[in-house]
PDB file of N, CA and C in Angstrom:
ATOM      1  N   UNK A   1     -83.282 -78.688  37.108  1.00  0.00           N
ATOM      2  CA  UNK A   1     -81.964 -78.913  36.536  1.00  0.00           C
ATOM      3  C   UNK A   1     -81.998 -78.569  35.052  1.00  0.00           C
ATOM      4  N   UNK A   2     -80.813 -77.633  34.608  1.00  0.00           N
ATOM      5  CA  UNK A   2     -81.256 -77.316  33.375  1.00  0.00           C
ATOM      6  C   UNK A   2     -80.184 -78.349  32.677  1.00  0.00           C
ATOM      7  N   UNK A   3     -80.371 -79.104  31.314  1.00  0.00           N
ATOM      8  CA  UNK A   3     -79.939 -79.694  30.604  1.00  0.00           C
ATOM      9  C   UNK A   3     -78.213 -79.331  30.654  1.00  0.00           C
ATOM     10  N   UNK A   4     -78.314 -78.426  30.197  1.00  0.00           N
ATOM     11  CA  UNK A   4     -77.005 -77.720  29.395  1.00  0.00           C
ATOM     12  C   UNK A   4     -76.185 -77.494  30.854  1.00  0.00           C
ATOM     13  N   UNK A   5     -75.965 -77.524  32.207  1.00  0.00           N
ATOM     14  CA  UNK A   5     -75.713 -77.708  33.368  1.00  0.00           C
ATOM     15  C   UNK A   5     -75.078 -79.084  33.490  1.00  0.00           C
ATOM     16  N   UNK A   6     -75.459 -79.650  32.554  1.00  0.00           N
ATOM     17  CA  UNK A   6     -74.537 -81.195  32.730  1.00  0.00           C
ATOM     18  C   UNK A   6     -73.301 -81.181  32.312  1.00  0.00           C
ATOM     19  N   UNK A   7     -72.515 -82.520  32.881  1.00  0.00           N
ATOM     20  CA  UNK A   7     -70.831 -82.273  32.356  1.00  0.00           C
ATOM     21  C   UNK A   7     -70.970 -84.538  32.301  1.00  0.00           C
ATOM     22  N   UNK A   8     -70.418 -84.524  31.451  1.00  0.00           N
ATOM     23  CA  UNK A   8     -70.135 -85.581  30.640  1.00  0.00           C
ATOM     24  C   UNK A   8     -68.501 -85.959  30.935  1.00  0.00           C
ATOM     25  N   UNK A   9     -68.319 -86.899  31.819  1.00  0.00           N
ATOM     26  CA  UNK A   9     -66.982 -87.160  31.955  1.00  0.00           C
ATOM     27  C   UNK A   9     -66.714 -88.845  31.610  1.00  0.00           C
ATOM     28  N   UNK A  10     -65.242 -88.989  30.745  1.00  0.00           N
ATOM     29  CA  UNK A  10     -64.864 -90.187  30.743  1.00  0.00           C
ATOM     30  C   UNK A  10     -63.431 -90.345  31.249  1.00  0.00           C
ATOM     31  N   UNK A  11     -63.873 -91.939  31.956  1.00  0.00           N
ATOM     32  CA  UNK A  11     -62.286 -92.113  32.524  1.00  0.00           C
ATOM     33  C   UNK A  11     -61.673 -93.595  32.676  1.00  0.00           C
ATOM     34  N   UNK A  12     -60.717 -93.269  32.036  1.00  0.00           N
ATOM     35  CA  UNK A  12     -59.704 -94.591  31.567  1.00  0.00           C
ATOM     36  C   UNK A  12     -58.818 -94.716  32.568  1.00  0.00           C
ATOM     37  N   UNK A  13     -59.236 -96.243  32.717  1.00  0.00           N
ATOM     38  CA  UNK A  13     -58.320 -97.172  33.913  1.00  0.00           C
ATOM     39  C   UNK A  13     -57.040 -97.654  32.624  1.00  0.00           C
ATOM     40  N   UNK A  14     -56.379 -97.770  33.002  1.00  0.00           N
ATOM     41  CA  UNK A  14     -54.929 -98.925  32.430  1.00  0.00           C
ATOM     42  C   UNK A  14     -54.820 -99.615  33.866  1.00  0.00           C
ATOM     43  N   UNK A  15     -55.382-101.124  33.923  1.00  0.00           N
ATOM     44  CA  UNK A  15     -54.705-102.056  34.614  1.00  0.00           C
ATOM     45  C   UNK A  15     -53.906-102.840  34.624  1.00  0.00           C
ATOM     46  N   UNK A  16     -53.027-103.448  35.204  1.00  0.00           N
ATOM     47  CA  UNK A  16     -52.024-104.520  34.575  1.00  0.00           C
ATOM     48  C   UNK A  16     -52.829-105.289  34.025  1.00  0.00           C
ATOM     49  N   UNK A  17     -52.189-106.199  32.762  1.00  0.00           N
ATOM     50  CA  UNK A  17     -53.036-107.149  32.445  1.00  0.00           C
ATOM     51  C   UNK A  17     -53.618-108.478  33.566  1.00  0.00           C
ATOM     52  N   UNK A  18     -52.469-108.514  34.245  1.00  0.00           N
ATOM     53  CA  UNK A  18     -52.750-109.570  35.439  1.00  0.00           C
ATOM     54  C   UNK A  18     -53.364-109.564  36.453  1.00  0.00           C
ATOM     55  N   UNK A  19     -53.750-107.771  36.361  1.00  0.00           N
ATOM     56  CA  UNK A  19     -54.407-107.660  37.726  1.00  0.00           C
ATOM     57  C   UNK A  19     -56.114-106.866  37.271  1.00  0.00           C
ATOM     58  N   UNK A  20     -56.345-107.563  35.741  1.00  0.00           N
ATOM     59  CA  UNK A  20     -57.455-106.636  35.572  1.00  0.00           C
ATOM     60  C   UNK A  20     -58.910-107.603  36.389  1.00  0.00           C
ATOM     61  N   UNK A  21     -59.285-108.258  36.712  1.00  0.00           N
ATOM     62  CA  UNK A  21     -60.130-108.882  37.999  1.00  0.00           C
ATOM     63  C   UNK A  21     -60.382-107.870  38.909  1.00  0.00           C
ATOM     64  N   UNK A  22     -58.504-107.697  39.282  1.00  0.00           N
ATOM     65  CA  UNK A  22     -58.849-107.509  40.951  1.00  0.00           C
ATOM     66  C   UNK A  22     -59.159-105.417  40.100  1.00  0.00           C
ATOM     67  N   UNK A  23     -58.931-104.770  39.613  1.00  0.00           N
ATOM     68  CA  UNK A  23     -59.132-103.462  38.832  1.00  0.00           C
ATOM     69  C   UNK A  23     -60.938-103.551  38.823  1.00  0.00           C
ATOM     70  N   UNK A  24     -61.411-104.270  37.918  1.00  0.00           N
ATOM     71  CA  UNK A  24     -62.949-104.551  38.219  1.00  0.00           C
ATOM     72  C   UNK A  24     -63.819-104.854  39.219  1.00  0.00           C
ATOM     73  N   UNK A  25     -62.906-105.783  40.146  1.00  0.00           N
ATOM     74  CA  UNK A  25     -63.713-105.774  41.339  1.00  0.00           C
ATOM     75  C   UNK A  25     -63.352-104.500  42.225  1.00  0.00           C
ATOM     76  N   UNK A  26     -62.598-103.836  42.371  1.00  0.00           N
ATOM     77  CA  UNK A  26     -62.360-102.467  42.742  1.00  0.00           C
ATOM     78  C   UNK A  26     -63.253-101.567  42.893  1.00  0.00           C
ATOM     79  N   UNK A  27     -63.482-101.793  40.910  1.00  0.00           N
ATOM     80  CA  UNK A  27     -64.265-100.418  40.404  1.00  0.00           C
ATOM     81  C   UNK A  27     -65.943-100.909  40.701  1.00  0.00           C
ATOM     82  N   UNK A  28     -66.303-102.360  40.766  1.00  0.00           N
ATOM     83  CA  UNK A  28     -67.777-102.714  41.178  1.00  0.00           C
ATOM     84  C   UNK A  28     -68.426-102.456  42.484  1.00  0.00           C
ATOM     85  N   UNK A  29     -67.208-102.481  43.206  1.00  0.00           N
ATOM     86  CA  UNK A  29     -67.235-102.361  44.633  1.00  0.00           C
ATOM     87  C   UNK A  29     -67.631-100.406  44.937  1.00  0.00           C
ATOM     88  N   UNK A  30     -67.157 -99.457  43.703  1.00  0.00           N
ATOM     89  CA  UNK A  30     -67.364 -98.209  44.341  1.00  0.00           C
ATOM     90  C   UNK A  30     -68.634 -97.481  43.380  1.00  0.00           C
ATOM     91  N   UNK A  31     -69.398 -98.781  42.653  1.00  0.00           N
ATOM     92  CA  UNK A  31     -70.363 -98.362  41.793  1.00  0.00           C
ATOM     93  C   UNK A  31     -71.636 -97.426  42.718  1.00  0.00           C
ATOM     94  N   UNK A  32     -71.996 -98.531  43.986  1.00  0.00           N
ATOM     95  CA  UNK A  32     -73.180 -98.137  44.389  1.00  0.00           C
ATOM     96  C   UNK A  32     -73.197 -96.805  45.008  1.00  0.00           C
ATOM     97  N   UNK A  33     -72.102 -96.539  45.871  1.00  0.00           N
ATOM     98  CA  UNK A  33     -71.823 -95.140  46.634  1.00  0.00           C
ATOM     99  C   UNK A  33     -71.938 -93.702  45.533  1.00  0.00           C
ATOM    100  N   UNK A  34     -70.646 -94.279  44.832  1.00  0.00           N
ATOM    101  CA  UNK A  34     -70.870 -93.139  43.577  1.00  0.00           C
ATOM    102  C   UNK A  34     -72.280 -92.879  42.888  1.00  0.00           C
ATOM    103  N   UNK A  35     -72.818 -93.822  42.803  1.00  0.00           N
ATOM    104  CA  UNK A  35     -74.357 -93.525  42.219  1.00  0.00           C
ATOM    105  C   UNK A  35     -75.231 -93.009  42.811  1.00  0.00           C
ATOM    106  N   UNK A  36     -74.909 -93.272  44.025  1.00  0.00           N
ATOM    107  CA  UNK A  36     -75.687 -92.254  45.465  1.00  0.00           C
ATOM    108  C   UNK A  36     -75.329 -91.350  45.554  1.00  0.00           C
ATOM    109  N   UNK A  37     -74.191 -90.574  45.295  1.00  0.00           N
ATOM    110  CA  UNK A  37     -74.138 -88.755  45.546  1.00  0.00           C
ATOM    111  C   UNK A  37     -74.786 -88.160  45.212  1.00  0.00           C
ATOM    112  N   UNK A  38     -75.128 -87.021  45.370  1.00  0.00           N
ATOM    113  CA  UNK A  38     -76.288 -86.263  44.648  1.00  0.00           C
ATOM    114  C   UNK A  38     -75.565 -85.555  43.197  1.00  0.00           C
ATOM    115  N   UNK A  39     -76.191 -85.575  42.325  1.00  0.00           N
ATOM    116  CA  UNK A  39     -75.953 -85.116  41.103  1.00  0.00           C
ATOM    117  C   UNK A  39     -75.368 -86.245  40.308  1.00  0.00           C
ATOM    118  N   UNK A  40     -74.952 -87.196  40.420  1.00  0.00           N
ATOM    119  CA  UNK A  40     -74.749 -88.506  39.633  1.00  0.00           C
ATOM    120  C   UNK A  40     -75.946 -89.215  38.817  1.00  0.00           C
ATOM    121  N   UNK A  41     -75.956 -88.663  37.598  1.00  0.00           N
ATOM    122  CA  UNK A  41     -76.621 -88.840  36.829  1.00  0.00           C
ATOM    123  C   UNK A  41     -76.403 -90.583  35.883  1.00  0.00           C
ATOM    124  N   UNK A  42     -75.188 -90.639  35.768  1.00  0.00           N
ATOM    125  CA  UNK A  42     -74.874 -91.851  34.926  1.00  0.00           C
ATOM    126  C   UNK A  42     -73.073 -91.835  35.726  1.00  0.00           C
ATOM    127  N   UNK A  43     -72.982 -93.354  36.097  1.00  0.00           N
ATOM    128  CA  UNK A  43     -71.553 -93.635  36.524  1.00  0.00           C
ATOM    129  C   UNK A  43     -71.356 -95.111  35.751  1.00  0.00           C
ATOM    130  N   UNK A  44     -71.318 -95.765  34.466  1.00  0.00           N
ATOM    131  CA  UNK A  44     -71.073 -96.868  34.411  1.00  0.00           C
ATOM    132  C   UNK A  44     -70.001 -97.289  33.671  1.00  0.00           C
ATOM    133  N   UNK A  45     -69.212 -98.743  34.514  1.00  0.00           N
ATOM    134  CA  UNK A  45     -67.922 -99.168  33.576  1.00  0.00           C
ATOM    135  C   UNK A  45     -68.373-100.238  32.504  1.00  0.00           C
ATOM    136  N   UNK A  46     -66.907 -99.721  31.527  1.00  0.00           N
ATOM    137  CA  UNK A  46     -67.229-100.634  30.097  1.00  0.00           C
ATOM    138  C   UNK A  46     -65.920-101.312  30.466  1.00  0.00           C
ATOM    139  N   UNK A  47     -65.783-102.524  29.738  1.00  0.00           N
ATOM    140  CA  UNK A  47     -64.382-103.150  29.256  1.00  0.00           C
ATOM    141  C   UNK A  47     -63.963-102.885  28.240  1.00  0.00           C
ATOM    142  N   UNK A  48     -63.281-102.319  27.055  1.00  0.00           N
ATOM    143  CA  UNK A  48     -62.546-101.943  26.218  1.00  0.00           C
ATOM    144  C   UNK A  48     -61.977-103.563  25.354  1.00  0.00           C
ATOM    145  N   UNK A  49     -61.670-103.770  24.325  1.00  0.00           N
ATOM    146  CA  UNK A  49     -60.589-104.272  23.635  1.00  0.00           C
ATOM    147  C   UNK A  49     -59.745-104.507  24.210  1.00  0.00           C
ATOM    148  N   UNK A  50     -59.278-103.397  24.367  1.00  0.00           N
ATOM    149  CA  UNK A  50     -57.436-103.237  24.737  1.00  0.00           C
ATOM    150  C   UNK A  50     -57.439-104.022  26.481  1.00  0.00           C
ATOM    151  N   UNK A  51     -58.201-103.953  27.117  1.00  0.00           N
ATOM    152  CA  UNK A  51     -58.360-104.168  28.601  1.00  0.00           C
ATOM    153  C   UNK A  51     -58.170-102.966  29.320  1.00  0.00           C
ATOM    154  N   UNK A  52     -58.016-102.024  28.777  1.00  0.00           N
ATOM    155  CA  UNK A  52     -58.894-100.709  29.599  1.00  0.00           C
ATOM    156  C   UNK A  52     -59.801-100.728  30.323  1.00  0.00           C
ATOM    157  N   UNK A  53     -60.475 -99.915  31.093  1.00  0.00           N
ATOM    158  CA  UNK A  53     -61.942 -99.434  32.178  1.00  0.00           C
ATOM    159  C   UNK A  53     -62.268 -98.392  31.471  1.00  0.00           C
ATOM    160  N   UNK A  54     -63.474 -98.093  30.976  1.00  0.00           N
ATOM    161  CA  UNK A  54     -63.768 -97.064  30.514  1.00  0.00           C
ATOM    162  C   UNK A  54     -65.167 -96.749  31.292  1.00  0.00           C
ATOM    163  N   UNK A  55     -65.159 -95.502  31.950  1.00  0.00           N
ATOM    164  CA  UNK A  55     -66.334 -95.232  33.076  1.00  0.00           C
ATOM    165  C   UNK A  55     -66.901 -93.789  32.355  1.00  0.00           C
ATOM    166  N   UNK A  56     -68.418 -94.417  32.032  1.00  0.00           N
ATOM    167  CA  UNK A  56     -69.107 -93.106  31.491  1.00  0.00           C
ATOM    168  C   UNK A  56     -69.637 -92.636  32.640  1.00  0.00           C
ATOM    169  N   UNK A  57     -69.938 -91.349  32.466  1.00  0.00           N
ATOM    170  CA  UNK A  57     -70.277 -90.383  33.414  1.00  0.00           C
ATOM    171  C   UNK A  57     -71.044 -89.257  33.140  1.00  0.00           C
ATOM    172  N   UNK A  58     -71.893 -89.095  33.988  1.00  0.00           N
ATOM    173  CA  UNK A  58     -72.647 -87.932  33.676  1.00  0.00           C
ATOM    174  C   UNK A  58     -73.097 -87.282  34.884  1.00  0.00           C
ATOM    175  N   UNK A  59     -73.081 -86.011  35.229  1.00  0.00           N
ATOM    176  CA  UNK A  59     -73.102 -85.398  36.236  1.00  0.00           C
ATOM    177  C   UNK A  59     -73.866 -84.297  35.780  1.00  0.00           C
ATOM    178  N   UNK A  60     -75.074 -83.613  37.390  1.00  0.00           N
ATOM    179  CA  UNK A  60     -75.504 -82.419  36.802  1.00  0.00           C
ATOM    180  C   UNK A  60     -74.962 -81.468  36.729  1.00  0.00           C
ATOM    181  N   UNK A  61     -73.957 -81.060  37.483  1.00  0.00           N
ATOM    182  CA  UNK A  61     -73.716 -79.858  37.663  1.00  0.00           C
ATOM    183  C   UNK A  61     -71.280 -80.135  37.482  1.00  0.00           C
ATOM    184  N   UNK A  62     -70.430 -78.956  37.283  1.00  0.00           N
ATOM    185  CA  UNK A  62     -69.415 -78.980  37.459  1.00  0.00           C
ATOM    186  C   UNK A  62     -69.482 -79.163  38.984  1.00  0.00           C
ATOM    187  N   UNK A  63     -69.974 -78.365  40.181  1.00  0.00           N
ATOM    188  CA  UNK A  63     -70.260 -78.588  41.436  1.00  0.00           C
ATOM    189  C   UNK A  63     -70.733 -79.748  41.771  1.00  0.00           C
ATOM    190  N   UNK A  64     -71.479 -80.860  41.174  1.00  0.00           N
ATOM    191  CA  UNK A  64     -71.591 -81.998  41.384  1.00  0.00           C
ATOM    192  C   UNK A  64     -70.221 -82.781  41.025  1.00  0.00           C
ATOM    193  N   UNK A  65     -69.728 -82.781  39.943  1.00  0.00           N
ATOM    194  CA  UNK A  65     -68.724 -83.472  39.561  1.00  0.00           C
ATOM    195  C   UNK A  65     -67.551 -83.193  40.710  1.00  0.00           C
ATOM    196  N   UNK A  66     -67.558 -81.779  40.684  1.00  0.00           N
ATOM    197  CA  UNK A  66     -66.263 -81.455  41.945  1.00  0.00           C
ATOM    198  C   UNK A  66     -66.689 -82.371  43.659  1.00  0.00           C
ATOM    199  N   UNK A  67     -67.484 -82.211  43.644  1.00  0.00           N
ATOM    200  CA  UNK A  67     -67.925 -82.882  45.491  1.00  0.00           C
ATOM    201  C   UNK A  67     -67.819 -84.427  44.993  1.00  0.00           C
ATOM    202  N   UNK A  68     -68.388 -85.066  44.303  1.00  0.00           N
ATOM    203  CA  UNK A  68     -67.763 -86.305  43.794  1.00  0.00           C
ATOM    204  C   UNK A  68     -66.209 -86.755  43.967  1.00  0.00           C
ATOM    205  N   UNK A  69     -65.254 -85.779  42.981  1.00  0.00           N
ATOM    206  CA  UNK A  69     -64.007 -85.999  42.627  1.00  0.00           C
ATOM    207  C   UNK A  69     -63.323 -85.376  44.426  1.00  0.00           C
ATOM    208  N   UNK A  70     -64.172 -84.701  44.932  1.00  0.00           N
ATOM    209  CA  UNK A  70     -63.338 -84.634  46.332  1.00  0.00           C
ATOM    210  C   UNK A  70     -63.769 -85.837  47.503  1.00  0.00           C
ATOM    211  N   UNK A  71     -65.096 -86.836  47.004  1.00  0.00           N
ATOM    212  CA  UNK A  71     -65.510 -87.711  48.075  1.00  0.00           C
ATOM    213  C   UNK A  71     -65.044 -89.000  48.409  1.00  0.00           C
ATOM    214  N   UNK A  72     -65.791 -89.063  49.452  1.00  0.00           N
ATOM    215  CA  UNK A  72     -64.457 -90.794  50.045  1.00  0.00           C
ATOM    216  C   UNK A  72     -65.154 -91.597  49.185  1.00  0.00           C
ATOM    217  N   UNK A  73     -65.854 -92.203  48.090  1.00  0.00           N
ATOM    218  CA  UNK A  73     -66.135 -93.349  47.320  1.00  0.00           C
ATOM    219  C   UNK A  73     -64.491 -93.033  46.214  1.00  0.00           C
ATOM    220  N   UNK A  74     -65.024 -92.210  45.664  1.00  0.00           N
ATOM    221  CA  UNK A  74     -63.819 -92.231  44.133  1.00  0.00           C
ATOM    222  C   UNK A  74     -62.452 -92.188  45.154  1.00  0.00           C
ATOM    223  N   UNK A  75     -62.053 -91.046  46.380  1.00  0.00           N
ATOM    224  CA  UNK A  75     -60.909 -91.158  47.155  1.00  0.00           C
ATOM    225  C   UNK A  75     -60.478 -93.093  47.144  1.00  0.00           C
ATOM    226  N   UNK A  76     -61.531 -93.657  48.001  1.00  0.00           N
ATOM    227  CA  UNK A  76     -61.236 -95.316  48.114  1.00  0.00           C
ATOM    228  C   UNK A  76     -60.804 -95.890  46.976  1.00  0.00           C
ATOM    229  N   UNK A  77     -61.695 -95.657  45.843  1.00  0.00           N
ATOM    230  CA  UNK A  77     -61.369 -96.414  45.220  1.00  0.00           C
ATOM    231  C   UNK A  77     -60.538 -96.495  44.044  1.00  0.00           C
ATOM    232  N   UNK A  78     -59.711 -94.987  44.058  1.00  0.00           N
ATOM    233  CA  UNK A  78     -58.408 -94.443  43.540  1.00  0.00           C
ATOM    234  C   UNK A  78     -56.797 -95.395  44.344  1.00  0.00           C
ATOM    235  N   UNK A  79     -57.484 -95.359  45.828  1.00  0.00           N
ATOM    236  CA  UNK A  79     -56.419 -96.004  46.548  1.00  0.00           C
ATOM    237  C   UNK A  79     -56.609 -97.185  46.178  1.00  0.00           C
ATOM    238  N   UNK A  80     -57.291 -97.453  45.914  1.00  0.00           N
ATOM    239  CA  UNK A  80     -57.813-100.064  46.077  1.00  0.00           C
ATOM    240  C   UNK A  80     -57.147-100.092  44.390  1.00  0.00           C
ATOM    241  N   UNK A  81     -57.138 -98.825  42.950  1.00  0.00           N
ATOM    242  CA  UNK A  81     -56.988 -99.100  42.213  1.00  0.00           C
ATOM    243  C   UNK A  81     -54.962 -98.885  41.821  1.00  0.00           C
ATOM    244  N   UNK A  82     -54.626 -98.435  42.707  1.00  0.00           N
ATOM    245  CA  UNK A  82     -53.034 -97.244  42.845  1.00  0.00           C
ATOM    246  C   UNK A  82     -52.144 -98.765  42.868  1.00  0.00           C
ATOM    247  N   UNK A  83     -52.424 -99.910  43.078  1.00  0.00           N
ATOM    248  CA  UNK A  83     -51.036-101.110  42.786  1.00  0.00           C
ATOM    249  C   UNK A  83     -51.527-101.888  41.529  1.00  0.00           C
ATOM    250  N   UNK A  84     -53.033-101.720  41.053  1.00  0.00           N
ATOM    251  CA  UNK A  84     -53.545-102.023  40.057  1.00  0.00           C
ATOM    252  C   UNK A  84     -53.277-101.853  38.938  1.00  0.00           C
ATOM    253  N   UNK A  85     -52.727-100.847  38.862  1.00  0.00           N
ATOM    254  CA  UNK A  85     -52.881 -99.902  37.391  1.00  0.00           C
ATOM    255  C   UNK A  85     -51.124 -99.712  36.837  1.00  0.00           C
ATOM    256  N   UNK A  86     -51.229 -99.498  35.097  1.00  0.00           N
ATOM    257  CA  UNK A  86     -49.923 -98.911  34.907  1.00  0.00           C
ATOM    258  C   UNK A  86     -49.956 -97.885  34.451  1.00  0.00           C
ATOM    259  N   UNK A  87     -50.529 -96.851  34.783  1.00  0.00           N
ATOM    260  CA  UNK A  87     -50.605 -95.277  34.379  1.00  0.00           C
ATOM    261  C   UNK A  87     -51.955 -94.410  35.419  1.00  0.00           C
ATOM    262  N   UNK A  88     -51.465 -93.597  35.947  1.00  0.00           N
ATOM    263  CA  UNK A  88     -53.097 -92.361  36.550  1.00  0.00           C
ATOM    264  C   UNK A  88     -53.650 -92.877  35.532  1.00  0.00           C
ATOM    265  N   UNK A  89     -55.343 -92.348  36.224  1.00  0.00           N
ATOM    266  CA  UNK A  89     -56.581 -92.779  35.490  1.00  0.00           C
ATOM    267  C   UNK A  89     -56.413 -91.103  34.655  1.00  0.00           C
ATOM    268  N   UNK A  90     -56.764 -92.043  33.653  1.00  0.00           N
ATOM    269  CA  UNK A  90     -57.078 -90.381  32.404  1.00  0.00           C
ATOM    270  C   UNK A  90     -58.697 -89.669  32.294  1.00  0.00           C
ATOM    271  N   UNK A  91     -58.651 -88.897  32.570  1.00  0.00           N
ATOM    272  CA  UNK A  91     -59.677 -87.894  32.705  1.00  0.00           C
ATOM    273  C   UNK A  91     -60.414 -87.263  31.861  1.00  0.00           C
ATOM    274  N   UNK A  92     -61.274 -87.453  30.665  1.00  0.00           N
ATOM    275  CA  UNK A  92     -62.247 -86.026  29.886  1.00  0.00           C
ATOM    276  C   UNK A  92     -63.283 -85.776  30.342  1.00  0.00           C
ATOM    277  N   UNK A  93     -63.207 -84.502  30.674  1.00  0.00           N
ATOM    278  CA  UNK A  93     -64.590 -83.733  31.031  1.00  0.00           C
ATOM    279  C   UNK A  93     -64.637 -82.929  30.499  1.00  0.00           C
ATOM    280  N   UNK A  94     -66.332 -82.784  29.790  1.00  0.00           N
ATOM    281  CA  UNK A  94     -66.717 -82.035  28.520  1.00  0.00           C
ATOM    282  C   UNK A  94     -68.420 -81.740  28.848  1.00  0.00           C
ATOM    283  N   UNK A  95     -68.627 -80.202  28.714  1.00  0.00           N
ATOM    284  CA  UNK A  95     -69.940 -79.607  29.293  1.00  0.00           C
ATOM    285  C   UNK A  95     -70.708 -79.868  27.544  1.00  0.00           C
ATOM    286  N   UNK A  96     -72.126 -80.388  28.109  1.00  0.00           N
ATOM    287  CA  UNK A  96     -73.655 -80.041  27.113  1.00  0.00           C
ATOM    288  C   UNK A  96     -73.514 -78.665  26.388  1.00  0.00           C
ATOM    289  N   UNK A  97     -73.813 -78.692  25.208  1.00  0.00           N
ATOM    290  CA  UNK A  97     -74.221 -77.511  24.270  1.00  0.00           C
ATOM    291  C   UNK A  97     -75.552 -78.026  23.920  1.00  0.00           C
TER     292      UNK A  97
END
């Protein structure tokens, strides 16, 4: 695996404030699967200030990140998070130099 092949993604939950529990237990619940795909280098959530999710990420390959973003862990747990939230999850993905 060459270094510079990695892609660095972050992604912001907005949960209701009332429903940020059930948003975390969501996102704990799809930790272990996601960490099992192949090329999942780093998948972990932060809590924010604001009460955001902030999920660092690190993947080897754009082809890793893509079979991820098409698999049934993140699929599930997009749906368990969809009455949770008050905005889509926001997305940066940014490749190694």
């Amino acid at each position: 695996m060459n270094p510079n092949d990695e892609v660095a993604v972050v992604a912001v939950i907005h949960p209701h404030p009332d429903r940020l529990d059930d948003a975390k237990a969501a996102v704990s619940a799809a930790l272990d699967a996601v960490r099992a795909e192949d090329g999942c280098l780093q998948y972990d959530p932060h809590l924010a200030d604001d009460g955001t999710i902030i999920m660092v990420e690190r993947w080897a390959s754009r082809e890793a990140l893509a079979a991820h973003s098409a698999g049934a862990p993140v699929t599930l747990l997009l749906e368990r998070l969809e009455d949770l939230v008050t905005a889509p999850v926001g997305v940066t993905i940014a490749e190694a130099f």
